[in-house]
Protein backbone atom coordinates (compact mmCIF):
# COMPACT_ATOMS: atom_id res chain seq x y z
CA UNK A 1 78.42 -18.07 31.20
CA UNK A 2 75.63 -15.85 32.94
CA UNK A 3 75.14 -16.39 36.45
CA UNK A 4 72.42 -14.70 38.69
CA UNK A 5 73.71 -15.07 42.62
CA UNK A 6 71.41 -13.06 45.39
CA UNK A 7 74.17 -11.09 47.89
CA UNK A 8 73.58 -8.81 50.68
CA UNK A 9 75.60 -5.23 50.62
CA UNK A 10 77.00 -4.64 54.15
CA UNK A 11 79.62 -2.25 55.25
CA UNK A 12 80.50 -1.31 51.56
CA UNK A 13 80.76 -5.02 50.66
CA UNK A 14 78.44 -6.81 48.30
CA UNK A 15 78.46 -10.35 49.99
CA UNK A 16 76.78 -13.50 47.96
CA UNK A 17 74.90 -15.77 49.84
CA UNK A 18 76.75 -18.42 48.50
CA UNK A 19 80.05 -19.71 47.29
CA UNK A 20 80.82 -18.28 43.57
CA UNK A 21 82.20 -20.90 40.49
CA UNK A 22 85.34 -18.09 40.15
CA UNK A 23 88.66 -18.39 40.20
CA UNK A 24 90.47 -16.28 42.55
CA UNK A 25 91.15 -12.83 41.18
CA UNK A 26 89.28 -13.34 38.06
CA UNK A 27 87.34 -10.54 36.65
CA UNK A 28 83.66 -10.18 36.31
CA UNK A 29 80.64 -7.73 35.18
CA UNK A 30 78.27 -7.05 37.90
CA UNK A 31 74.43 -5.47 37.04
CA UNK A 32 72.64 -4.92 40.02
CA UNK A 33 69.04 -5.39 40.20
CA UNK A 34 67.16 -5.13 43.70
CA UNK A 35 64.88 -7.46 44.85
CA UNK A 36 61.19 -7.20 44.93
CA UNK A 37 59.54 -8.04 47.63
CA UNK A 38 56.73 -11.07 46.95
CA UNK A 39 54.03 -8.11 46.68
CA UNK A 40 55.23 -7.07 43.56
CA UNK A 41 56.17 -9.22 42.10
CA UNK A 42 52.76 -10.99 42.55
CA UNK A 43 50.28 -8.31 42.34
CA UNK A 44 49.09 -8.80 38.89
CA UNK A 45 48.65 -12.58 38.74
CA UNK A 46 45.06 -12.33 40.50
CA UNK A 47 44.07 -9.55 37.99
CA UNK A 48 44.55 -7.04 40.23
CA UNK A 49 43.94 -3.46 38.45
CA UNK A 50 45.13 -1.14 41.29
CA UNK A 51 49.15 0.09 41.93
CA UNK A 52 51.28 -1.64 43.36
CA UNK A 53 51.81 0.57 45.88
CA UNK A 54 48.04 0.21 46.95
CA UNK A 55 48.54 -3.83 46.77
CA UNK A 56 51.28 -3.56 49.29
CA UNK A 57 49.05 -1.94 51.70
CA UNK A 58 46.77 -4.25 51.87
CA UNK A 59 49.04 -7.17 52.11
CA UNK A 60 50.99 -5.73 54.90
CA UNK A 61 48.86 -3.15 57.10
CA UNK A 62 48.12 -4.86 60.13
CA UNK A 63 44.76 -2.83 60.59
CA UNK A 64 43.81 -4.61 57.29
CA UNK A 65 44.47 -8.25 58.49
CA UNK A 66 40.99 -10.57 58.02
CA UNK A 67 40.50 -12.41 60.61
CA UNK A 68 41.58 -9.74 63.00
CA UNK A 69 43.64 -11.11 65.75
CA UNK A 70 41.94 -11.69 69.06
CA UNK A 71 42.16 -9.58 71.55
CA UNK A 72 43.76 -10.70 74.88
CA UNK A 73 41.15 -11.15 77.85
């Protein structure tokens, strides 16, 4: 049975989020694959033809933010 759990790594400890179907002591395989952040994994859907790297600017760089926020009087 494959299972695909999201954990955080803290202190040298991969953690899962949630409780795992195992029995205690049992013995499993473990691939690690990091997350992507929504960016990238979304950046082609729109047809977007630049890098990633570019689309993550945009979506994140404050300066770039339409409408700007309002200044305070």
């Amino acid at each position: 049975m494959a299972l695909t759990v999201e954990a955080v790594y803290e202190n040298g400890v991969l953690k899962p989020i949630q409780p795992l179907p195992l029995e205690e002591h049992q013995q499993v395989r473990i691939t690690i694959q990091p997350k992507n952040n929504w960016v990238r994994e979304t950046y082609g859907i729109c047809g977007w033809q630049g890098s990633a790297a570019e689309a993550e600017r945009f979506a994140s760089d404050p300066e770039l933010d339409y409408p700007p926020p309002r200044e305070e009087p």
